[in-house]
PDB file of N, CA and C in Angstrom:
ATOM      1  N   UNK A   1      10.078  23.223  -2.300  1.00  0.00           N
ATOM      2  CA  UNK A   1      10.791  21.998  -2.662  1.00  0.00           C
ATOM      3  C   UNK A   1      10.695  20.965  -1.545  1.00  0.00           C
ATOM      4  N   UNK A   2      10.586  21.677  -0.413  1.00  0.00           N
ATOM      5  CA  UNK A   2      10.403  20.588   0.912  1.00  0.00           C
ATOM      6  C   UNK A   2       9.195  19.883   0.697  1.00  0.00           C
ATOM      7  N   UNK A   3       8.192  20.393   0.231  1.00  0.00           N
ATOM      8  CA  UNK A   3       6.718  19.533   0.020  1.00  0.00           C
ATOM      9  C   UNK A   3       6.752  18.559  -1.106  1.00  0.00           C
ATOM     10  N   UNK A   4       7.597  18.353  -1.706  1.00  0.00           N
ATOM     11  CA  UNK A   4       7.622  17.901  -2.513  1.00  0.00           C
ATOM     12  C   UNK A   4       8.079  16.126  -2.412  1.00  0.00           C
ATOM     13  N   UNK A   5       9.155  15.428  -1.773  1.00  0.00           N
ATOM     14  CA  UNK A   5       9.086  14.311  -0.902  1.00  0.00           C
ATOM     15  C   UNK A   5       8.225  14.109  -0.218  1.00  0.00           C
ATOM     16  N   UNK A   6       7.301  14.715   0.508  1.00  0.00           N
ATOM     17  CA  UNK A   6       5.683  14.695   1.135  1.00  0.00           C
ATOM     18  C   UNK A   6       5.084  14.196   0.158  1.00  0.00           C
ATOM     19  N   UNK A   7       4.369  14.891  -0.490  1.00  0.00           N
ATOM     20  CA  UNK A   7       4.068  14.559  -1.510  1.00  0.00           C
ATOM     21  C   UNK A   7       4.354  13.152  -2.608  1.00  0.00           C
ATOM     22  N   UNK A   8       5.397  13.418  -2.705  1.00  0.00           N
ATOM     23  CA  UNK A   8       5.930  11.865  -3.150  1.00  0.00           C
ATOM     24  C   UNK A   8       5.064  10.818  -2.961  1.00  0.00           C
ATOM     25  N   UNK A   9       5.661  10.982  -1.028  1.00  0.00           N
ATOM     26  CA  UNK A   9       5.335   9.409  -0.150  1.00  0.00           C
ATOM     27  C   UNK A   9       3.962   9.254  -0.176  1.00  0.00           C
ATOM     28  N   UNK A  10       2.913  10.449  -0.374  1.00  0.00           N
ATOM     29  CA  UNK A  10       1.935  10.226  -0.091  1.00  0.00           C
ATOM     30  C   UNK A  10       0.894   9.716  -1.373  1.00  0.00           C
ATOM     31  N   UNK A  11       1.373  10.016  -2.264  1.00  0.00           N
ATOM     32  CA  UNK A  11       1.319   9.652  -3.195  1.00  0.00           C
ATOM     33  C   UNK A  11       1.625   8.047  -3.873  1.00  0.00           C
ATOM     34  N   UNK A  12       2.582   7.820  -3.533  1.00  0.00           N
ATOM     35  CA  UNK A  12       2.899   6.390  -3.324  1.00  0.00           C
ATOM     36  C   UNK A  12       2.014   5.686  -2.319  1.00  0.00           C
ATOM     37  N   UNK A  13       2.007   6.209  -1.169  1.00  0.00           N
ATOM     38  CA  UNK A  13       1.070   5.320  -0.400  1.00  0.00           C
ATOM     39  C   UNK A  13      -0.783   5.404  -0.900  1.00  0.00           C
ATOM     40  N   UNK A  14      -1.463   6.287  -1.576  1.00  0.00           N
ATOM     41  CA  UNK A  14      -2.155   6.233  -2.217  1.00  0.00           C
ATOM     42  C   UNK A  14      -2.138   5.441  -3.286  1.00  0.00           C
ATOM     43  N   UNK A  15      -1.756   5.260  -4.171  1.00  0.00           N
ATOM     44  CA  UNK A  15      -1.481   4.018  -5.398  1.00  0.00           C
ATOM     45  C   UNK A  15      -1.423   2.877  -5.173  1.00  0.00           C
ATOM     46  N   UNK A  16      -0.729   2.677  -3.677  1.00  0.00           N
ATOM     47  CA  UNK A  16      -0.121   1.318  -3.244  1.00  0.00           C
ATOM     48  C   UNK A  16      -1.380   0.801  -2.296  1.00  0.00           C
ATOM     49  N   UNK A  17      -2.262   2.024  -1.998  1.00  0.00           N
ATOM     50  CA  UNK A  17      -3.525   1.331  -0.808  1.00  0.00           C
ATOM     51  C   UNK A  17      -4.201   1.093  -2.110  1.00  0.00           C
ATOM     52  N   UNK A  18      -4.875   1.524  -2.914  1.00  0.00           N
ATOM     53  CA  UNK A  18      -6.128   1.928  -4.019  1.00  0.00           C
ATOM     54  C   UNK A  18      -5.615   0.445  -4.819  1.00  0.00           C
ATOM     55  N   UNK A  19      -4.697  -0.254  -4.675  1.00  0.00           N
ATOM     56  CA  UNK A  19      -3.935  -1.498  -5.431  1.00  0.00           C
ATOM     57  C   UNK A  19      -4.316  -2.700  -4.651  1.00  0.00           C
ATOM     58  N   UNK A  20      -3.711  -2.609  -3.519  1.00  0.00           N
ATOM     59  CA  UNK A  20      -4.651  -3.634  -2.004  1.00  0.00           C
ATOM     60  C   UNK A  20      -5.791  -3.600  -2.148  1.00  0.00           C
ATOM     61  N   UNK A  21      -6.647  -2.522  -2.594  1.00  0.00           N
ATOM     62  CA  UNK A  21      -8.046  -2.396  -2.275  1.00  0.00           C
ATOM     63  C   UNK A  21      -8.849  -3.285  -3.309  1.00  0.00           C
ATOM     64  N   UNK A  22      -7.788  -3.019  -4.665  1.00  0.00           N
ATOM     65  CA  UNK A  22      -8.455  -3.073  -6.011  1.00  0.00           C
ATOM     66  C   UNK A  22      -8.569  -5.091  -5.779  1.00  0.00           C
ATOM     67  N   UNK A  23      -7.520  -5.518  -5.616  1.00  0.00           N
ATOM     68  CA  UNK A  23      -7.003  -6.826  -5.411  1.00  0.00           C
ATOM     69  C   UNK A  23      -7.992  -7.540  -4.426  1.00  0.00           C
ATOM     70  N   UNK A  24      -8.191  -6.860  -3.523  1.00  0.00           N
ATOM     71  CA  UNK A  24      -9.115  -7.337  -2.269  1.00  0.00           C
ATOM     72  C   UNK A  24     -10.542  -7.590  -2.738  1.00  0.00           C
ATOM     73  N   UNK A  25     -10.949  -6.391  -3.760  1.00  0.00           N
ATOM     74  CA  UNK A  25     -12.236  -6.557  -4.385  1.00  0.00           C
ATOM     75  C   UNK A  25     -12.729  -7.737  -5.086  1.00  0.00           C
ATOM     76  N   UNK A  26     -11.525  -8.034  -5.916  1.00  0.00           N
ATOM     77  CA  UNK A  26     -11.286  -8.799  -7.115  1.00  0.00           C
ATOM     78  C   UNK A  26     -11.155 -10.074  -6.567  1.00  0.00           C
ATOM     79  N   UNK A  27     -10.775 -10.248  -5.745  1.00  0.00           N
ATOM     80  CA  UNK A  27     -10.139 -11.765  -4.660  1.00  0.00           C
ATOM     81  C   UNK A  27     -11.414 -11.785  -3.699  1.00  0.00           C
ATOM     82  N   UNK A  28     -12.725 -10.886  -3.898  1.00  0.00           N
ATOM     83  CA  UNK A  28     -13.611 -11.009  -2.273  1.00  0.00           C
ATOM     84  C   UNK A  28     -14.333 -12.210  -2.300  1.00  0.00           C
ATOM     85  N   UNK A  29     -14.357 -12.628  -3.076  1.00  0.00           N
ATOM     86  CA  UNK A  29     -15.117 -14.472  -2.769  1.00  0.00           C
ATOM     87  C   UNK A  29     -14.270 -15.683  -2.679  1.00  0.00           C
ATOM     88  N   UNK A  30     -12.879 -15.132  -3.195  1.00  0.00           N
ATOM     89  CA  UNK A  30     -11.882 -16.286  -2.334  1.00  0.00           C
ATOM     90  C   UNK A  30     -11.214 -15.985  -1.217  1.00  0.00           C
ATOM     91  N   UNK A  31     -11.408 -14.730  -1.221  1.00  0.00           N
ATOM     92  CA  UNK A  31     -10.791 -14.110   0.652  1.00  0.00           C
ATOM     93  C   UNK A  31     -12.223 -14.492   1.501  1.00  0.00           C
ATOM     94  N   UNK A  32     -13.342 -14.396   1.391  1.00  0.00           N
ATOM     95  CA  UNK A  32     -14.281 -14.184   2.379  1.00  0.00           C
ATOM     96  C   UNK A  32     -15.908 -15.085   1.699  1.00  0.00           C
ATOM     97  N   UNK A  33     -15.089 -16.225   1.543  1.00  0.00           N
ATOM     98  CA  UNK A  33     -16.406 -16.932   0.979  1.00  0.00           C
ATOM     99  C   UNK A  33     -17.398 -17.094   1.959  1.00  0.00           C
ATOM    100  N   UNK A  34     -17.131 -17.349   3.223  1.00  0.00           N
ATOM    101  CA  UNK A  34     -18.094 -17.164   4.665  1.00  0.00           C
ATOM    102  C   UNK A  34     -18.062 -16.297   5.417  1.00  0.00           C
ATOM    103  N   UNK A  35     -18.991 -16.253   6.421  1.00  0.00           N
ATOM    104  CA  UNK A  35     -18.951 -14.630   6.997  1.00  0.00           C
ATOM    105  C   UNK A  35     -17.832 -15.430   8.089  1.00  0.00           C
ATOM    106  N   UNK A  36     -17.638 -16.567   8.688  1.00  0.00           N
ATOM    107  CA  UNK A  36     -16.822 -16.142  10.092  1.00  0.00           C
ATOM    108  C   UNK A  36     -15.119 -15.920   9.132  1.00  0.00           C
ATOM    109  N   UNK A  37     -15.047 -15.805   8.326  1.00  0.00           N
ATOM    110  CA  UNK A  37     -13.476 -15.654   7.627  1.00  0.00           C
ATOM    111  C   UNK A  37     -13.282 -13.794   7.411  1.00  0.00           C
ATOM    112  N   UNK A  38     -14.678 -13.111   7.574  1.00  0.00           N
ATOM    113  CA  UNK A  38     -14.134 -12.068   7.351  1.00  0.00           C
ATOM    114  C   UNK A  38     -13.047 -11.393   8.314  1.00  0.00           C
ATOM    115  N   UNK A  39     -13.118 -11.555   9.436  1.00  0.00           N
ATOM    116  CA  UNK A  39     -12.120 -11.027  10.699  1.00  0.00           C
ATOM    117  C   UNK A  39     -10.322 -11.173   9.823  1.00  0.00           C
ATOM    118  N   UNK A  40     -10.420 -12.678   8.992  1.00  0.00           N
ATOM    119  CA  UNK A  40      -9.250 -12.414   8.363  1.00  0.00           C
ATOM    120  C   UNK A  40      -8.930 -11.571   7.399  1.00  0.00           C
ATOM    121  N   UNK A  41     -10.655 -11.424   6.390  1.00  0.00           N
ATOM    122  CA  UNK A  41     -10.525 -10.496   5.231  1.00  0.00           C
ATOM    123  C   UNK A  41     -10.062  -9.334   6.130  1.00  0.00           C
ATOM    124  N   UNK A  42     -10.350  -8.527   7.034  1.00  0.00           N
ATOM    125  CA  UNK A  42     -10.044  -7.017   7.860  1.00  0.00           C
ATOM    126  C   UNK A  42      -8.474  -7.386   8.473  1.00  0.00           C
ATOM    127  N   UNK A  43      -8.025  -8.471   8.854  1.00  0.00           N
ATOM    128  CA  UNK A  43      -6.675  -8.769   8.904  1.00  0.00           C
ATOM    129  C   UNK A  43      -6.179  -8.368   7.977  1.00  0.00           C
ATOM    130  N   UNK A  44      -6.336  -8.586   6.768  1.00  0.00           N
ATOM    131  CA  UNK A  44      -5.439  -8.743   5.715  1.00  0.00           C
ATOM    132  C   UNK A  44      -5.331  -7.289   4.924  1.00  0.00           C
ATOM    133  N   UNK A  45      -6.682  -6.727   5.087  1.00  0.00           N
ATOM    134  CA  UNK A  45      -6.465  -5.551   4.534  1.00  0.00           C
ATOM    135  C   UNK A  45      -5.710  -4.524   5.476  1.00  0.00           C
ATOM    136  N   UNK A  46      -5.630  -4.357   6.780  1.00  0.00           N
ATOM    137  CA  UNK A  46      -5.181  -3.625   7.581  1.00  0.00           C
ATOM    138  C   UNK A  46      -3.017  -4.149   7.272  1.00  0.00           C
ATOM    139  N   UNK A  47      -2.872  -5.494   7.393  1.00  0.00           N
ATOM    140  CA  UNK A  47      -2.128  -5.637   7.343  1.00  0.00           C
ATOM    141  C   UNK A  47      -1.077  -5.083   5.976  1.00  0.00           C
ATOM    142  N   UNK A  48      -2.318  -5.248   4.437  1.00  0.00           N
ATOM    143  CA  UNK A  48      -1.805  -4.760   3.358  1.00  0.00           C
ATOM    144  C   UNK A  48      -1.547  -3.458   3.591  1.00  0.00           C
ATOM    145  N   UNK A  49      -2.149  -3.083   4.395  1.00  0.00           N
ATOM    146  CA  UNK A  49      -2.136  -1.121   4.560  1.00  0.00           C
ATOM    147  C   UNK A  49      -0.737  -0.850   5.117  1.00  0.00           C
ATOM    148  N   UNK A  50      -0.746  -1.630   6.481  1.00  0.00           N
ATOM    149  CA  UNK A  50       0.655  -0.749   7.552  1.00  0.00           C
ATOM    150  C   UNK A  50       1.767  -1.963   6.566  1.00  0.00           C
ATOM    151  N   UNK A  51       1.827  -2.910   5.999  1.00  0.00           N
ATOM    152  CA  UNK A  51       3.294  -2.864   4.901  1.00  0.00           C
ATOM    153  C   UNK A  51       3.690  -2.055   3.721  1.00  0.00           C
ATOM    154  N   UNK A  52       2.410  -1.729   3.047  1.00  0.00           N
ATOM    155  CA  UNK A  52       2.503  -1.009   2.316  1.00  0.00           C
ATOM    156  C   UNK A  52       2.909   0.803   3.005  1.00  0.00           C
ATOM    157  N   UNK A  53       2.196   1.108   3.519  1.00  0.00           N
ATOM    158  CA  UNK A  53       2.642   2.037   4.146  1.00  0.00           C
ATOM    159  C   UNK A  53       4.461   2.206   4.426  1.00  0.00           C
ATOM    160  N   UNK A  54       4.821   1.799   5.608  1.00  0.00           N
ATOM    161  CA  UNK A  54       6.158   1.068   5.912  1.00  0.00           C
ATOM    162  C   UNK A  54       7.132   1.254   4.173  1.00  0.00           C
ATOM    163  N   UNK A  55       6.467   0.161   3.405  1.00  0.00           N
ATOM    164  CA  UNK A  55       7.464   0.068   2.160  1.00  0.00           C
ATOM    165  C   UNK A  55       7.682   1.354   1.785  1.00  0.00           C
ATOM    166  N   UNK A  56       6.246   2.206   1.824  1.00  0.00           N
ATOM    167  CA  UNK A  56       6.251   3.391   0.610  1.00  0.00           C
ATOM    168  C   UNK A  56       7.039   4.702   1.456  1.00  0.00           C
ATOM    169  N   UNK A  57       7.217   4.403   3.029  1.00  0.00           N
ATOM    170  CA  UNK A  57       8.263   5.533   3.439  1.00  0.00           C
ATOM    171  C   UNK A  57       9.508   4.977   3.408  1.00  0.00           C
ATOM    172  N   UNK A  58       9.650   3.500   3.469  1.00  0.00           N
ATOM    173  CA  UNK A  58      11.282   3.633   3.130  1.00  0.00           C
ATOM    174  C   UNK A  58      11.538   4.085   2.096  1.00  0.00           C
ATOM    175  N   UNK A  59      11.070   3.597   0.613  1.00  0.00           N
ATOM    176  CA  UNK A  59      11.102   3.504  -0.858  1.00  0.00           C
ATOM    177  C   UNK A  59      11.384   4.974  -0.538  1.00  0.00           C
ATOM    178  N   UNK A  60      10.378   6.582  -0.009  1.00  0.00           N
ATOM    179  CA  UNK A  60      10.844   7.607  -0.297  1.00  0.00           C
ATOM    180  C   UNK A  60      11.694   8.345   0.323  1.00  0.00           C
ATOM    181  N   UNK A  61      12.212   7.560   1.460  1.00  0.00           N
ATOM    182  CA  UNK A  61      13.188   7.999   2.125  1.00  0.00           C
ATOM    183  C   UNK A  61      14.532   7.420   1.575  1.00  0.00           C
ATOM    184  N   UNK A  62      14.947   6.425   0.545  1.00  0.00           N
ATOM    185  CA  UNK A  62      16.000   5.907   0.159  1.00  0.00           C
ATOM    186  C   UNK A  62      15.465   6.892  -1.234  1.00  0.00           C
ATOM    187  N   UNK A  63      14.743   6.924  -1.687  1.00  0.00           N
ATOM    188  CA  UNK A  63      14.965   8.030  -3.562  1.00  0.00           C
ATOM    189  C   UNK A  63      15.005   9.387  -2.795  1.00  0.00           C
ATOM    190  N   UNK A  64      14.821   9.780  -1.690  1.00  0.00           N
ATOM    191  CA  UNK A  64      15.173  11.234  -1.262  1.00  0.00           C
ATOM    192  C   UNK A  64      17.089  11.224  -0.850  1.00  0.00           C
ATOM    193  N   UNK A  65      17.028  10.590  -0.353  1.00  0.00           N
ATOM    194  CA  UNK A  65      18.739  10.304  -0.113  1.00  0.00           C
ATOM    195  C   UNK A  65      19.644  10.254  -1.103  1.00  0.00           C
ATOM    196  N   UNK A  66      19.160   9.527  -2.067  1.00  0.00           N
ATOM    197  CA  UNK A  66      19.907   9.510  -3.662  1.00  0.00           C
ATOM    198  C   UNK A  66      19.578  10.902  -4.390  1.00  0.00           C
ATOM    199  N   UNK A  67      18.636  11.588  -3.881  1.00  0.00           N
ATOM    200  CA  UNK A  67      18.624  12.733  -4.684  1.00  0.00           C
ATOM    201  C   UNK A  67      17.311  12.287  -5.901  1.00  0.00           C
ATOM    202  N   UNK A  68      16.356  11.117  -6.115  1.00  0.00           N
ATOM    203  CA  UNK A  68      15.670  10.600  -6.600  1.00  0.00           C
ATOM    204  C   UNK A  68      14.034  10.312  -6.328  1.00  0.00           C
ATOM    205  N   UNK A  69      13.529  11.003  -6.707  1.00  0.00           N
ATOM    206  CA  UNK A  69      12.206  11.291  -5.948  1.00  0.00           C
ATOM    207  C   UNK A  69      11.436  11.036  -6.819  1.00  0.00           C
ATOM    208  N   UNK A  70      11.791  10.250  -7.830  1.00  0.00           N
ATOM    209  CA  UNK A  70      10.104  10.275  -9.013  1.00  0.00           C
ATOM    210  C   UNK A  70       9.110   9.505  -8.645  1.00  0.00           C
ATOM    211  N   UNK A  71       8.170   8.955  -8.801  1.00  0.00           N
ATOM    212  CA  UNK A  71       7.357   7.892  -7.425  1.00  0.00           C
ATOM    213  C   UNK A  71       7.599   6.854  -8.135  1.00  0.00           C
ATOM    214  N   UNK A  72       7.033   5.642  -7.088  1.00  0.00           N
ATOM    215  CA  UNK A  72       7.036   4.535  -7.711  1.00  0.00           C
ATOM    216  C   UNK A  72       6.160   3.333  -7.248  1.00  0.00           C
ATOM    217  N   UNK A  73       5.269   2.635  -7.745  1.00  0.00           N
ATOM    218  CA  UNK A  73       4.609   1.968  -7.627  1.00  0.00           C
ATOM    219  C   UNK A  73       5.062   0.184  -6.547  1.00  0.00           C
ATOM    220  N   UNK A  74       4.595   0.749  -5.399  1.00  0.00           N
ATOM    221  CA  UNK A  74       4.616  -0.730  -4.623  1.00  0.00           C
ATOM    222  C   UNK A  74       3.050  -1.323  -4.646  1.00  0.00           C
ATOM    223  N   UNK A  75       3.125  -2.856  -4.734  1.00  0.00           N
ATOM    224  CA  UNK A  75       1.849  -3.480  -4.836  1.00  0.00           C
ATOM    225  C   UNK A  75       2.039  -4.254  -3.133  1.00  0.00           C
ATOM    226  N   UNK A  76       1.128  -5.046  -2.520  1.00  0.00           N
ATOM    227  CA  UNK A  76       1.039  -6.108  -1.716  1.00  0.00           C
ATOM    228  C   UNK A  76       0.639  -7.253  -2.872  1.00  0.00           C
ATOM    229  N   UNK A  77       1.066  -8.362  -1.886  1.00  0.00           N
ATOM    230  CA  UNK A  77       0.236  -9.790  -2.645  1.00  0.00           C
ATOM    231  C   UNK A  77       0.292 -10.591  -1.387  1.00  0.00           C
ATOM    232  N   UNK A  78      -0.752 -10.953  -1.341  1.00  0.00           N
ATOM    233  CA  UNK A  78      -1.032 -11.967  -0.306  1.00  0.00           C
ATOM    234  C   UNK A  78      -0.790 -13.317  -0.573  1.00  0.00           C
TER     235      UNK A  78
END
């Protein structure tokens, strides 16, 4: 049962990167229409990562406290 909040978070943070990623793809010619802008495209994705990250252990550290652990989907938006 202890693996199971593991699991959770990690899980959440998987959904929530694979979502940044999907978005980043979809947005790559208005994020990085020139090459000297990419340094921001790698800004932005690193940055989508460690908030998302961050969100998806509070999110399972507040549904573990309530006794509430079902996952749940965080997005970024830039």
């Amino acid at each position: 049962m202890a693996v199971f909040p593991l699991f959770n978070h990690l899980l959440i943070y998987m959904i929530s990167t694979h979502i940044c990623i999907i978005f980043l793809i979809a947005f790559a010619k208005v994020l990085c229409p020139c090459i000297e802008v990419v340094d921001t495209c790698v800004l932005s994705i690193n940055t989508c990562t460690e908030v998302t990250f961050r969100a998806a252990r509070w999110n399972a550290n507040k549904r573990q406290e309530q006794g509430n652990i079902s996952p749940a989907i965080i997005t970024c938006s830039f």
